[in-house]
Protein backbone atom coordinates (compact mmCIF):
# COMPACT_ATOMS: atom_id res chain seq x y z
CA UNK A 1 0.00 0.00 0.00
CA UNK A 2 1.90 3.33 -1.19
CA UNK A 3 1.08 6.77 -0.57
CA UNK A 4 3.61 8.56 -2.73
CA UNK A 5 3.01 12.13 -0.86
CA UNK A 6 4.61 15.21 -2.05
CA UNK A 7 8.05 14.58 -3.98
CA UNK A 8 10.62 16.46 -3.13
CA UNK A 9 12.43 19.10 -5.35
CA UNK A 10 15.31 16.23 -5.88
CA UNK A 11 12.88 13.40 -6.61
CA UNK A 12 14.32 11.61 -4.13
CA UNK A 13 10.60 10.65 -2.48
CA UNK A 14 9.59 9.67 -6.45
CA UNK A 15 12.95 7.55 -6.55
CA UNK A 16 11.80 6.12 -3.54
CA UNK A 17 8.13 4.99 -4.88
CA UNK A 18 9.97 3.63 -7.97
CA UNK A 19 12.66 1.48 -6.23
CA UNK A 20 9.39 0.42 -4.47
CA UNK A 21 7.59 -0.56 -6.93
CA UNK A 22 10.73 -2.58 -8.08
CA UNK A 23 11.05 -4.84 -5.18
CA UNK A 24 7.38 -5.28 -4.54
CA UNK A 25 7.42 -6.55 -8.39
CA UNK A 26 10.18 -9.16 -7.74
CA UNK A 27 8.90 -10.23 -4.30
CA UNK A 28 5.60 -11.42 -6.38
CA UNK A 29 7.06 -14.04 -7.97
CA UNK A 30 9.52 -14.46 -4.74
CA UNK A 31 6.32 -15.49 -2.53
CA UNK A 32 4.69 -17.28 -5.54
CA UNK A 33 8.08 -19.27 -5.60
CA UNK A 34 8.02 -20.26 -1.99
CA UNK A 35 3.86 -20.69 -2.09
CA UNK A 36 3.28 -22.61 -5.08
CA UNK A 37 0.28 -20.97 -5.76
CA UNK A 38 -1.32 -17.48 -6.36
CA UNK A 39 -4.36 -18.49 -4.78
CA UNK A 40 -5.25 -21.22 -2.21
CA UNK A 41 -6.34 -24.68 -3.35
CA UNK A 42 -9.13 -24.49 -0.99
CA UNK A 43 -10.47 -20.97 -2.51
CA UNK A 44 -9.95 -22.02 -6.10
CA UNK A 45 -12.44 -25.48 -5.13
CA UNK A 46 -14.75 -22.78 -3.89
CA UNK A 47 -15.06 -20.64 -6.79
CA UNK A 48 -15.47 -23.40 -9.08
CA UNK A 49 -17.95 -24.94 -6.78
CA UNK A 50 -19.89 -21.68 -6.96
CA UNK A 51 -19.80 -21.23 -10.67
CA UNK A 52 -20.66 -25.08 -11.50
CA UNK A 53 -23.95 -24.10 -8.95
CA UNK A 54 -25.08 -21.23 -10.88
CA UNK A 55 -28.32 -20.87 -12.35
CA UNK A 56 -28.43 -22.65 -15.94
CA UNK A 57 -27.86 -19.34 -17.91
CA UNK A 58 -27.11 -17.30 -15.39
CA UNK A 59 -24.46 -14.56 -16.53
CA UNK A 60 -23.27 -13.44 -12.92
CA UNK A 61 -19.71 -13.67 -12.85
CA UNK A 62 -16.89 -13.77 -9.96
CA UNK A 63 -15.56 -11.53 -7.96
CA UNK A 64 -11.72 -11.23 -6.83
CA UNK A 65 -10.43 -7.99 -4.81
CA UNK A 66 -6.64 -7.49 -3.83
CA UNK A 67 -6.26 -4.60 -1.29
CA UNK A 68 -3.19 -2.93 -1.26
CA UNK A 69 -2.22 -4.02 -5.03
CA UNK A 70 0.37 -1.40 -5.83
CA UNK A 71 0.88 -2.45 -9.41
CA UNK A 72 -1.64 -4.69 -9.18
CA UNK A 73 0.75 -7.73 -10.63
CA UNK A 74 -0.49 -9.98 -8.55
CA UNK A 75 -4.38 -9.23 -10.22
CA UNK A 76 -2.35 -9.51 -13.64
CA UNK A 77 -0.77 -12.96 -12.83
CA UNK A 78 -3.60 -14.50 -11.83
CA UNK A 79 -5.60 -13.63 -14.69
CA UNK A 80 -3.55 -16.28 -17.06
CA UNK A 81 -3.00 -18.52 -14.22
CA UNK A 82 -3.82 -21.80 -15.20
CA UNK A 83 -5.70 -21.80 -11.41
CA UNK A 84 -8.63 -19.54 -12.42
CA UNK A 85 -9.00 -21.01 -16.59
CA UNK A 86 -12.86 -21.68 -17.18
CA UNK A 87 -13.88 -19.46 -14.46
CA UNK A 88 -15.75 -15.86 -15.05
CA UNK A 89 -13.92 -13.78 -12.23
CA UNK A 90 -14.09 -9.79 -12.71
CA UNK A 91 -10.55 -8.40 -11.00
CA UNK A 92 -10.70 -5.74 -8.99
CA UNK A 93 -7.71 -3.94 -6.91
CA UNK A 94 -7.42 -1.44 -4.91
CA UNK A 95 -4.45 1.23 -3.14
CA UNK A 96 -4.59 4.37 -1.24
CA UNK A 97 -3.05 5.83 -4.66
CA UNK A 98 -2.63 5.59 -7.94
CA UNK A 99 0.57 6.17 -8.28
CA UNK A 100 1.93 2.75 -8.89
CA UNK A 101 -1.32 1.51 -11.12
CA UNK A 102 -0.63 0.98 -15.24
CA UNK A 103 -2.67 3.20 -17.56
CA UNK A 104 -5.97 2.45 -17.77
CA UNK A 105 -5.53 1.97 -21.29
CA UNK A 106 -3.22 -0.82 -20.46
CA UNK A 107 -5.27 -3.00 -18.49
CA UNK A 108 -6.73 -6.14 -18.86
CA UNK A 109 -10.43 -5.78 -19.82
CA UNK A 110 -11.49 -7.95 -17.07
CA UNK A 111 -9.62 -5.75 -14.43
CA UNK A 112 -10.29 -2.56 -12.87
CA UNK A 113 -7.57 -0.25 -10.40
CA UNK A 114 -9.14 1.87 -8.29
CA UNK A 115 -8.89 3.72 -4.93
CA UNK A 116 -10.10 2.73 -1.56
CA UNK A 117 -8.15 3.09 1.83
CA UNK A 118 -8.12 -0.08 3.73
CA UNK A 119 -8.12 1.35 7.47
CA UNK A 120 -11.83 2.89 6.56
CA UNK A 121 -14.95 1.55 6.04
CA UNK A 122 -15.52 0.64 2.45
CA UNK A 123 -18.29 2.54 0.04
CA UNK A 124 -21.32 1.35 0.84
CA UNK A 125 -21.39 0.05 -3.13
CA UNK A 126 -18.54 -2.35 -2.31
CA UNK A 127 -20.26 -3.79 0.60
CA UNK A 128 -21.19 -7.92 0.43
CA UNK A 129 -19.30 -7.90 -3.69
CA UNK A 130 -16.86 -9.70 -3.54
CA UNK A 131 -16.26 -13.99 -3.73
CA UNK A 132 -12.26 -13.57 -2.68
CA UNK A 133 -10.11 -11.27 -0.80
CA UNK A 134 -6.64 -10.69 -1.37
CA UNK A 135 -3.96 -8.64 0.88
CA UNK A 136 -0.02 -9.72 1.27
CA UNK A 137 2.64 -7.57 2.67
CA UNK A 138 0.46 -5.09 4.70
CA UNK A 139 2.67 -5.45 8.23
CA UNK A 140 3.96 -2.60 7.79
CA UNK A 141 0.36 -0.68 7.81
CA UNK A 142 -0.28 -2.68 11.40
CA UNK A 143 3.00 -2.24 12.79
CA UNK A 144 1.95 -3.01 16.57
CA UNK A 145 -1.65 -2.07 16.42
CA UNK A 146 -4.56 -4.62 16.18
CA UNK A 147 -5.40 -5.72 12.40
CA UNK A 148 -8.95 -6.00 13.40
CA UNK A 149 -9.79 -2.30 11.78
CA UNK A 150 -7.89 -3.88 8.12
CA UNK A 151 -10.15 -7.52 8.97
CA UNK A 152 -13.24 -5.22 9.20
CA UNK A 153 -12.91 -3.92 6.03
CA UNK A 154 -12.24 -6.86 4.84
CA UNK A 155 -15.51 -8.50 6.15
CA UNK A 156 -17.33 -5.50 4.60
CA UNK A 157 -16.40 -6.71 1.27
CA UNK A 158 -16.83 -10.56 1.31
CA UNK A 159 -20.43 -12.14 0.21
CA UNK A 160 -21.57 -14.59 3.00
CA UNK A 161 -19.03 -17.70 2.29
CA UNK A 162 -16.42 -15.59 1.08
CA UNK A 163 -13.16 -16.71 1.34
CA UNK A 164 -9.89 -13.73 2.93
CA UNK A 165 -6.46 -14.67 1.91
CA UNK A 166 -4.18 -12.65 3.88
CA UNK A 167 -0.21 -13.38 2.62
CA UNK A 168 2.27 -12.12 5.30
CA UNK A 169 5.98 -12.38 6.43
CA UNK A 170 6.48 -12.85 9.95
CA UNK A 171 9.93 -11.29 11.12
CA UNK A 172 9.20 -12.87 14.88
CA UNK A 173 8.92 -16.44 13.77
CA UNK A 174 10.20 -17.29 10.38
CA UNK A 175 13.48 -14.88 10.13
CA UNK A 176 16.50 -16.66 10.17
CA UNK A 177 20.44 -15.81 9.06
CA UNK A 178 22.20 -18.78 8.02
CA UNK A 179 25.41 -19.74 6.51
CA UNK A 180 26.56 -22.81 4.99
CA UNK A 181 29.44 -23.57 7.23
CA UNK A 182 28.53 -23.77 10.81
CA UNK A 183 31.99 -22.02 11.94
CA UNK A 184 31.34 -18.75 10.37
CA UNK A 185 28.79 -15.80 11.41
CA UNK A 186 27.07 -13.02 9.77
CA UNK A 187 26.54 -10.38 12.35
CA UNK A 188 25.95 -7.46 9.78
CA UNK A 189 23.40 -9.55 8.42
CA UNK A 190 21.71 -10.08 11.60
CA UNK A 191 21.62 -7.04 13.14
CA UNK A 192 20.39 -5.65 10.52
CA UNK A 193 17.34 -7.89 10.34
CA UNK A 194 17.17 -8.06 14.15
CA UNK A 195 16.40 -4.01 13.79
CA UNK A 196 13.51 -4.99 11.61
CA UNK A 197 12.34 -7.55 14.53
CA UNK A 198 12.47 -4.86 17.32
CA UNK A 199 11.14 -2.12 15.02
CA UNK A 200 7.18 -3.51 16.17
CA UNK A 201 5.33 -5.99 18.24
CA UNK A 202 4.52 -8.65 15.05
CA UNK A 203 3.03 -11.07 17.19
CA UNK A 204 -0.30 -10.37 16.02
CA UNK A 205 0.66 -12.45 12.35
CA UNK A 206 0.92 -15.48 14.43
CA UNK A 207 -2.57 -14.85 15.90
CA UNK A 208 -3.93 -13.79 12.85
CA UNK A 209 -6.20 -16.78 12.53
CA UNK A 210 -7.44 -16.67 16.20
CA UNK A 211 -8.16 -12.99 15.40
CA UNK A 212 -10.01 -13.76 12.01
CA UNK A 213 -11.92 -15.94 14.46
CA UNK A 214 -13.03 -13.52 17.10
CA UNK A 215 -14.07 -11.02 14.21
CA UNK A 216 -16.39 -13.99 12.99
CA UNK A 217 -15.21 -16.08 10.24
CA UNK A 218 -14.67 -19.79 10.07
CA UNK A 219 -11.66 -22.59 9.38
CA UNK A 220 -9.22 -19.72 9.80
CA UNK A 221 -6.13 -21.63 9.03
CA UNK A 222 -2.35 -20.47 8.94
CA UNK A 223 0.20 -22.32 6.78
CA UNK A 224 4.33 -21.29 6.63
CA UNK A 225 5.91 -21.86 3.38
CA UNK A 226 9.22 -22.94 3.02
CA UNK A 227 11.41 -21.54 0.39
CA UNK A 228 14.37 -23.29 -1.41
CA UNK A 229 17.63 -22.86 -0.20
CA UNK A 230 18.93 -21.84 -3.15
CA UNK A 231 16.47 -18.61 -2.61
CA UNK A 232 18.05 -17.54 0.60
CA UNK A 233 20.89 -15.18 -0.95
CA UNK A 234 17.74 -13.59 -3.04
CA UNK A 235 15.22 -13.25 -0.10
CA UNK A 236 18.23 -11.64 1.90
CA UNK A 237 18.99 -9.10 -1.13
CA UNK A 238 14.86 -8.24 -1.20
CA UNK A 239 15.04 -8.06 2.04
CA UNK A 240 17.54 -5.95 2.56
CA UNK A 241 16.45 -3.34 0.58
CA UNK A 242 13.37 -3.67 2.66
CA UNK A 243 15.14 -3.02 5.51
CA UNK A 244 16.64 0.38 4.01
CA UNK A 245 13.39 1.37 3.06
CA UNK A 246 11.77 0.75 6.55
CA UNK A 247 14.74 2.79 7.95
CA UNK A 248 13.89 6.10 5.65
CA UNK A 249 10.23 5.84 5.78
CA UNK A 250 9.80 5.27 9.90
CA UNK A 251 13.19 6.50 11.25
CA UNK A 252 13.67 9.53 8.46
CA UNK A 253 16.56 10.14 6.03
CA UNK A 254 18.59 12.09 8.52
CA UNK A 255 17.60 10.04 12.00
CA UNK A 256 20.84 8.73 13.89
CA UNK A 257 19.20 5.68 14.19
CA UNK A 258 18.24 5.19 11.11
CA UNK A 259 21.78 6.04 9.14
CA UNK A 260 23.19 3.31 11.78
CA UNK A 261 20.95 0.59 9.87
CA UNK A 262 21.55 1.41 7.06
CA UNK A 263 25.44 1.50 7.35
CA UNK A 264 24.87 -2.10 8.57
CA UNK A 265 23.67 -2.85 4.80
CA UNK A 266 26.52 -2.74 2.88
CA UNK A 267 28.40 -4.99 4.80
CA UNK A 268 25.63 -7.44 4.77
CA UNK A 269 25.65 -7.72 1.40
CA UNK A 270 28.97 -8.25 1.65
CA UNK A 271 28.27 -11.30 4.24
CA UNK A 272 25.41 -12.62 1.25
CA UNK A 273 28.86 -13.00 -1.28
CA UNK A 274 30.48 -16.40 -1.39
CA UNK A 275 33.32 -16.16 0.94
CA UNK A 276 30.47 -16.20 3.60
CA UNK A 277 27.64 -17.20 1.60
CA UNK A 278 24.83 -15.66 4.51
CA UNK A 279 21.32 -16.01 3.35
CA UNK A 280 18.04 -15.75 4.92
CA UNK A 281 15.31 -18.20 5.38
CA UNK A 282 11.77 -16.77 4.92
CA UNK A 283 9.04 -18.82 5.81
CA UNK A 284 5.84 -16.69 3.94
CA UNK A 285 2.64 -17.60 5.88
CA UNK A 286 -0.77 -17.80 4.05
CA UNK A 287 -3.93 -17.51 6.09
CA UNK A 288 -7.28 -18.27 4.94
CA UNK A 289 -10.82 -17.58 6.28
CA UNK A 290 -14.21 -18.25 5.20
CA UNK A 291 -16.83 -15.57 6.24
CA UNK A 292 -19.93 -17.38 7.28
CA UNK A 293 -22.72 -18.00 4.94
């Protein structure tokens, strides 16, 4: 979810949005990598089961949203994803701007961009539309706050038996520096992920599903996905310029605290090069919920 703001005389906030844009891109097809799937087995048997129950002529087609979309690649990948062939889905997504949407002119004619803010209560028009949910990568929204306002909205936009599939990374419990040989250590490396660890309380992923539960959906379910180890040196590049982007957008380009991080990077890459060969393991977790017919 990007709200571009202002930019600066210097363009440096519009480099910003751009380099962005860039890693959310390549962390798509990071998490589809590790997942295996754009959407969950479970929610493609449900769509299928509600388009083979349709009314014999019936011309009412499907409905998939993805909050926070940014450029909205994970809308376009799913739309020639061999998951969804045969089905009639309309694509919607949706961002706090537009900055990071393709021309309208570009866009698929089954998909729409639009704008909607996520911490609000949805129009009244979007209310009981949709057959799917889509969000991934929102913790930074949440930081330590309660995700209930976010699984709100959420419930706002489901039909009864709609299915949420919230995609999140989980710096508490599935963040780990490793190296191939036990005898060497990549401190630069881990500090600088431990910073993104004690930036906020993330404990509330893990309870996601008991939260999805108390807001009143059904078989909330979490599952971690384990990446291949030859994608550790790639998540630890991604996710180190995540961690130089956290440090300008909540600690400020000229924050003592912030240039510390961020003179931790450099050397970390260096740690991610062969002579150490430091990568991290990223267990993406995919939670589902059903809300109640």
């Amino acid at each position: 979810m990007t709200d571009p703001g202002p930019t600066n005389s210097d363009g440096y906030r519009l480099g910003r949005d751009y380099a962005a844009a860039s890693r959310l891109n390549l962390q798509h097809f990071m998490y589809k990598d590790a997942q295996g799937f754009l959407l969950h087995p479970v929610i493609q048997t449900n769509l299928r089961h509600k388009q083979e129950s349709r009314e014999t002529g019936s011309k009412d087609l499907l409905h998939v949203a993805d909050l926070a979309t940014g450029t909205g690649l994970w809308l376009f990948d799913l739309v020639k994803s061999p998951e969804v062939n045969g089905l009639d889905i309309q694509y919607h997504g949706f961002d706090i701007s537009r900055a990071l949407f393709p021309h309208d002119a570009w866009l698929p004619k089954n998909v729409v961009l639009s704008t909607s803010n996520m911490l609000e209560e949805p129009p009244q028009s979007l209310h009981g539309q949709f057959d799917v949910v889509h969000l991934r990568l929102v913790l930074s929204l949440i930081r330590s706050d309660s995700p209930k306002p976010i699984i709100q909205h959420i419930k706002m936009l489901l039909k009864p038996g709609g299915y949420v599939q919230w995609d999140e990374l989980d710096p508490f419990n599935h963040y780990d520096v490793l190296t191939p040989n036990l005898d060497s250590t990549a401190p630069n490396m881990t500090a600088t992920f431990q910073k993104i660890k004690d930036l906020a309380d993330w404990s509330w992923i893990a309870r996601l599903p008991e939260t999805l539960l108390e807001e009143g959906f059904q078989t909330a379910v979490q599952y971690p996905h384990e990446p291949a180890p030859e994608m550790f040196k790639a998540w630890a590049h991604m996710d180190l310029c995540l961690a130089e982007e956290l440090s300008l957008n909540w600690n400020g380009r000229d924050d003592e605290d912030g240039k510390a991080w961020r003179q931790l990077i450099p050397k970390a890459y260096e740690e991610a090069d062969n002579a150490t060969g430091a990568g991290l393991r990223i267990r993406p977790t995919v939670t589902i919920a059903r809300k109640p017919l």
